[in-house]
C-alpha atoms as a PDB file:
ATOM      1  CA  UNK A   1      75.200  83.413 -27.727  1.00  0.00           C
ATOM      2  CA  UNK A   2      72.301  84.744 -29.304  1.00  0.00           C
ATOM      3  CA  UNK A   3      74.771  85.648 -32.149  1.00  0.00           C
ATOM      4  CA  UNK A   4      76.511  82.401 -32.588  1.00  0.00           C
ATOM      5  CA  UNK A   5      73.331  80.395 -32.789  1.00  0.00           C
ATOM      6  CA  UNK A   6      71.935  82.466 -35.599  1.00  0.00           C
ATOM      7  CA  UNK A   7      74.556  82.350 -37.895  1.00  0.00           C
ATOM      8  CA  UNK A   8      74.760  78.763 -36.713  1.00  0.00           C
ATOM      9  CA  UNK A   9      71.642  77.717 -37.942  1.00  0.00           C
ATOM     10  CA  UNK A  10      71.467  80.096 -41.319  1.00  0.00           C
ATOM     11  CA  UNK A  11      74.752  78.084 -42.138  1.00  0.00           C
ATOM     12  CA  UNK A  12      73.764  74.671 -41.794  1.00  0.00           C
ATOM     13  CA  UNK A  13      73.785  72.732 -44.519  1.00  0.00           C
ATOM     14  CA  UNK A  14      76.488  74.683 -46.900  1.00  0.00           C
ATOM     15  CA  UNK A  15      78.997  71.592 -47.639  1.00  0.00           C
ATOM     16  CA  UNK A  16      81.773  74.280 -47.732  1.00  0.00           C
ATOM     17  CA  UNK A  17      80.886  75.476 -43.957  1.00  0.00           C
ATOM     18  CA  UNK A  18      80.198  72.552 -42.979  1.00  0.00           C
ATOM     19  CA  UNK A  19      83.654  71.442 -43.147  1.00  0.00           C
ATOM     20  CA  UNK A  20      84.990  74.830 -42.504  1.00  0.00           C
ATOM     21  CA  UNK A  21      82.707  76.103 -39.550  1.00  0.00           C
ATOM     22  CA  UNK A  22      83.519  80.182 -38.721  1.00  0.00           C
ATOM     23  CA  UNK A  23      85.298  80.222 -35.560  1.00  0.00           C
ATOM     24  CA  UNK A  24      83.818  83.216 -33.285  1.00  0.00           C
ATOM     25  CA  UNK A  25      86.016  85.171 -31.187  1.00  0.00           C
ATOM     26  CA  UNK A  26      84.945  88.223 -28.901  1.00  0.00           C
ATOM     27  CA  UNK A  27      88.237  90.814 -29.032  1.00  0.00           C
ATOM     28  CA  UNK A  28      86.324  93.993 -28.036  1.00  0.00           C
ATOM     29  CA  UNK A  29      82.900  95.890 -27.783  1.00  0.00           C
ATOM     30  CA  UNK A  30      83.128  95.335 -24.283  1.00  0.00           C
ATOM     31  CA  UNK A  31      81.883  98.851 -22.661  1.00  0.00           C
ATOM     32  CA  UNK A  32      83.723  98.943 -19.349  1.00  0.00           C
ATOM     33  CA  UNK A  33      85.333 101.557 -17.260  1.00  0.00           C
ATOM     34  CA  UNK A  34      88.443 103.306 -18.392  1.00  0.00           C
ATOM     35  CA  UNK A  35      90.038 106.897 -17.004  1.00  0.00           C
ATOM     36  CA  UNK A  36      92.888 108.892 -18.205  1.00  0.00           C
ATOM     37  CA  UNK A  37      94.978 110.840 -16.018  1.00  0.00           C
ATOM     38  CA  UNK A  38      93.486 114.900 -16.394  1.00  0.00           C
ATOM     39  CA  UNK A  39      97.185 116.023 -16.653  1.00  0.00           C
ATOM     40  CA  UNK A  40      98.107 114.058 -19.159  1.00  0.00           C
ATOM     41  CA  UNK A  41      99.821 115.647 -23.309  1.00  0.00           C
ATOM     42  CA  UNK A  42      96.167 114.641 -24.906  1.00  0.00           C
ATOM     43  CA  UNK A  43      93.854 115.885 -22.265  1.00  0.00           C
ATOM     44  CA  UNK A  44      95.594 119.327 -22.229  1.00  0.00           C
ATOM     45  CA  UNK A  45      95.921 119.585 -25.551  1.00  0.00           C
ATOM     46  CA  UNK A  46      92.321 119.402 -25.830  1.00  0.00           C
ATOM     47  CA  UNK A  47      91.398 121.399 -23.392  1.00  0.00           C
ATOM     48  CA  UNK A  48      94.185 124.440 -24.830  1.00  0.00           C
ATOM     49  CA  UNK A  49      92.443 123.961 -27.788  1.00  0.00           C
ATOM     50  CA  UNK A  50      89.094 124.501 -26.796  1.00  0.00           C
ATOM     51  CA  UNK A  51      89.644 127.261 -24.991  1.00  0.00           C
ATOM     52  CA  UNK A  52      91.633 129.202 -27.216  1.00  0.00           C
ATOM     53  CA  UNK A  53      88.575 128.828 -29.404  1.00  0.00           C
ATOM     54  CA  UNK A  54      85.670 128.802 -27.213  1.00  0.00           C
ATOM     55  CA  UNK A  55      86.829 130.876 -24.188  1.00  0.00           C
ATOM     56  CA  UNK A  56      85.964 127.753 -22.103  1.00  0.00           C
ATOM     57  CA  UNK A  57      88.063 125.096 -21.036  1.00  0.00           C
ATOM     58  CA  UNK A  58      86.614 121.451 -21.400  1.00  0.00           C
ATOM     59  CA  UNK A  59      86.299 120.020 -17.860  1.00  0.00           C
ATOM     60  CA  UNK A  60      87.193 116.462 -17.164  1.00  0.00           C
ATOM     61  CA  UNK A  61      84.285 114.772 -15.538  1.00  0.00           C
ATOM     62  CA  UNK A  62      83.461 110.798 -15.275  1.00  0.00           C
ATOM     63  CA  UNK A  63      80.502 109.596 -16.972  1.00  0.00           C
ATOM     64  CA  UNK A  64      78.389 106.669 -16.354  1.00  0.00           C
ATOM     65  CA  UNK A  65      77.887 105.296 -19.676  1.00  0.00           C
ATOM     66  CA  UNK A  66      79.975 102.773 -22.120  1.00  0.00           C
ATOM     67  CA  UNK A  67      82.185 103.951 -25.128  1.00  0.00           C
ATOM     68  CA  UNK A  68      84.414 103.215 -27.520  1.00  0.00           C
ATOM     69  CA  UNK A  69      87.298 104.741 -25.043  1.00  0.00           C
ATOM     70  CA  UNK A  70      87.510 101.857 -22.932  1.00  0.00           C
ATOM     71  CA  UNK A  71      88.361  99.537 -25.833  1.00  0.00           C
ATOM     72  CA  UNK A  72      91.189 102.354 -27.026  1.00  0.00           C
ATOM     73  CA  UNK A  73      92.592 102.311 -23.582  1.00  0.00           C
ATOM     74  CA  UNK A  74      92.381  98.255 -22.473  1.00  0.00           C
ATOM     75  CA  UNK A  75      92.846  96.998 -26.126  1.00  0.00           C
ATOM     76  CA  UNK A  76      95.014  99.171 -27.598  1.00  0.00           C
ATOM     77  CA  UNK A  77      96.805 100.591 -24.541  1.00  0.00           C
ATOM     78  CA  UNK A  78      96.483 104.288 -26.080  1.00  0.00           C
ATOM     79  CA  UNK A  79      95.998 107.288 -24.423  1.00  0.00           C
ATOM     80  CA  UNK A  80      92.496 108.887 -25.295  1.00  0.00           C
ATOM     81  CA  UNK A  81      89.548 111.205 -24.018  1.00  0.00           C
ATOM     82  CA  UNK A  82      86.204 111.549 -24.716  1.00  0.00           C
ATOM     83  CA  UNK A  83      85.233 114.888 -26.263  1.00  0.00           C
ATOM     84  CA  UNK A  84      82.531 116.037 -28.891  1.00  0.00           C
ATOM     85  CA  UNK A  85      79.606 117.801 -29.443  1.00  0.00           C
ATOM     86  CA  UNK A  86      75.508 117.505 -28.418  1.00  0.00           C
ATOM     87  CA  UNK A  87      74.192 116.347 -25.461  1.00  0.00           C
ATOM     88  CA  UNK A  88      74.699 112.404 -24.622  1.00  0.00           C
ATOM     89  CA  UNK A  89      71.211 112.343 -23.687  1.00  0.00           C
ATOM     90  CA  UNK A  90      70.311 112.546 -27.463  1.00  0.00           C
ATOM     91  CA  UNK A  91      73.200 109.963 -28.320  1.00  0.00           C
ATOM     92  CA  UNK A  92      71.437 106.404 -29.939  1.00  0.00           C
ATOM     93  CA  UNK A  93      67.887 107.910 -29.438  1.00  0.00           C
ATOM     94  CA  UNK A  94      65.372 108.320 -31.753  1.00  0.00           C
ATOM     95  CA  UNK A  95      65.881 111.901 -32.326  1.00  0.00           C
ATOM     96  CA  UNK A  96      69.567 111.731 -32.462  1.00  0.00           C
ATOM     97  CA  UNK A  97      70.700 115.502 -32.905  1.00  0.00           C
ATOM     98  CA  UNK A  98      73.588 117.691 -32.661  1.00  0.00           C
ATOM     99  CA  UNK A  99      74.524 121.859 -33.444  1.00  0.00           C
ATOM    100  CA  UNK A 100      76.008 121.985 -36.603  1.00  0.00           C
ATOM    101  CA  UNK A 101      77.933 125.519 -35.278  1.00  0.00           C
ATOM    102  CA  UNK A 102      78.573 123.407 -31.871  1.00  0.00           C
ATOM    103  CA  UNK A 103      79.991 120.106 -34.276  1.00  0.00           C
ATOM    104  CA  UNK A 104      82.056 122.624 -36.478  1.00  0.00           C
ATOM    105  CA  UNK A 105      83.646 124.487 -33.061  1.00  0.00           C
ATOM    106  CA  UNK A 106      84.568 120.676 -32.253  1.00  0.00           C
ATOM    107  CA  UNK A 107      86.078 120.004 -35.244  1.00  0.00           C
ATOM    108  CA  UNK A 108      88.338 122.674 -35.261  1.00  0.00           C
ATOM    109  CA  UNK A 109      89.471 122.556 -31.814  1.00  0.00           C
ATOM    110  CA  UNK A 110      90.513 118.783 -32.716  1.00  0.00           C
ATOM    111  CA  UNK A 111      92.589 120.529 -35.522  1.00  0.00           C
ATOM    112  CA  UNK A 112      94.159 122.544 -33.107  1.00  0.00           C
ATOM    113  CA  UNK A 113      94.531 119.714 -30.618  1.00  0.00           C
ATOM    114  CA  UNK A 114      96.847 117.367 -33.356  1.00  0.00           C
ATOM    115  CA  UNK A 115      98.601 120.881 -34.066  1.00  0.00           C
ATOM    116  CA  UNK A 116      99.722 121.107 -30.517  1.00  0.00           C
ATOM    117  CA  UNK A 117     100.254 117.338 -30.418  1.00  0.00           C
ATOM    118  CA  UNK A 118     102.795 117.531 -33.168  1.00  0.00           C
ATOM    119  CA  UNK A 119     104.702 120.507 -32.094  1.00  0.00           C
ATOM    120  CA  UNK A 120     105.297 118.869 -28.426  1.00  0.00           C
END
């Protein structure tokens, strides 16, 4: 709402929007829940991945916060998981930080992950 009046009122006046108002329309960034099934191709893959670099295996936990994953899974009907490097608690906070070695490890076990996508 907050939103639509702003640009509402910082329009007013232009004869061109005037007569051709912007029509708003919400089709996502609506954090709600969301799950994937642990067994599923993606989740596996990931977790292979991982541990064939890390020694660990990624464990599938349920998390109380909003992310883009919902919107994958409702709006797009894909399959997805949520896995990456740092510690949430540092995620959108003023000192925003993650490992550099930890962000590199992630990027190559996503690598691996597409690799074993692809040959499935």
């Amino acid at each position: 709402d907050r939103f639509e009046r702003t640009l509402r009122a910082e329009i007013a006046g232009d004869d061109w929007l005037d007569a051709n108002p912007p029509r708003i329309q919400r089709t996502g960034a609506a954090f709600g829940s969301s799950s994937v099934d642990p067994h599923n191709v993606v989740v596996r893959a990931i977790q292979g991945a991982a541990e064939a670099l890390t020694g660990r295996t990624p464990r599938t936990i349920g998390v109380p916060y909003g992310c883009d994953m919902a919107l994958w899974v409702r709006e797009g009907g894909a399959v997805t998981a949520v896995y990456g490097p740092g510690n949430v608690s540092h995620a959108h906070a003023p000192d925003e930080h993650i490992d550099l070695h930890e962000a590199a490890t992630v990027a190559k076990s996503l690598v691996e992950t597409v690799r074993r996508l692809q040959a499935t």
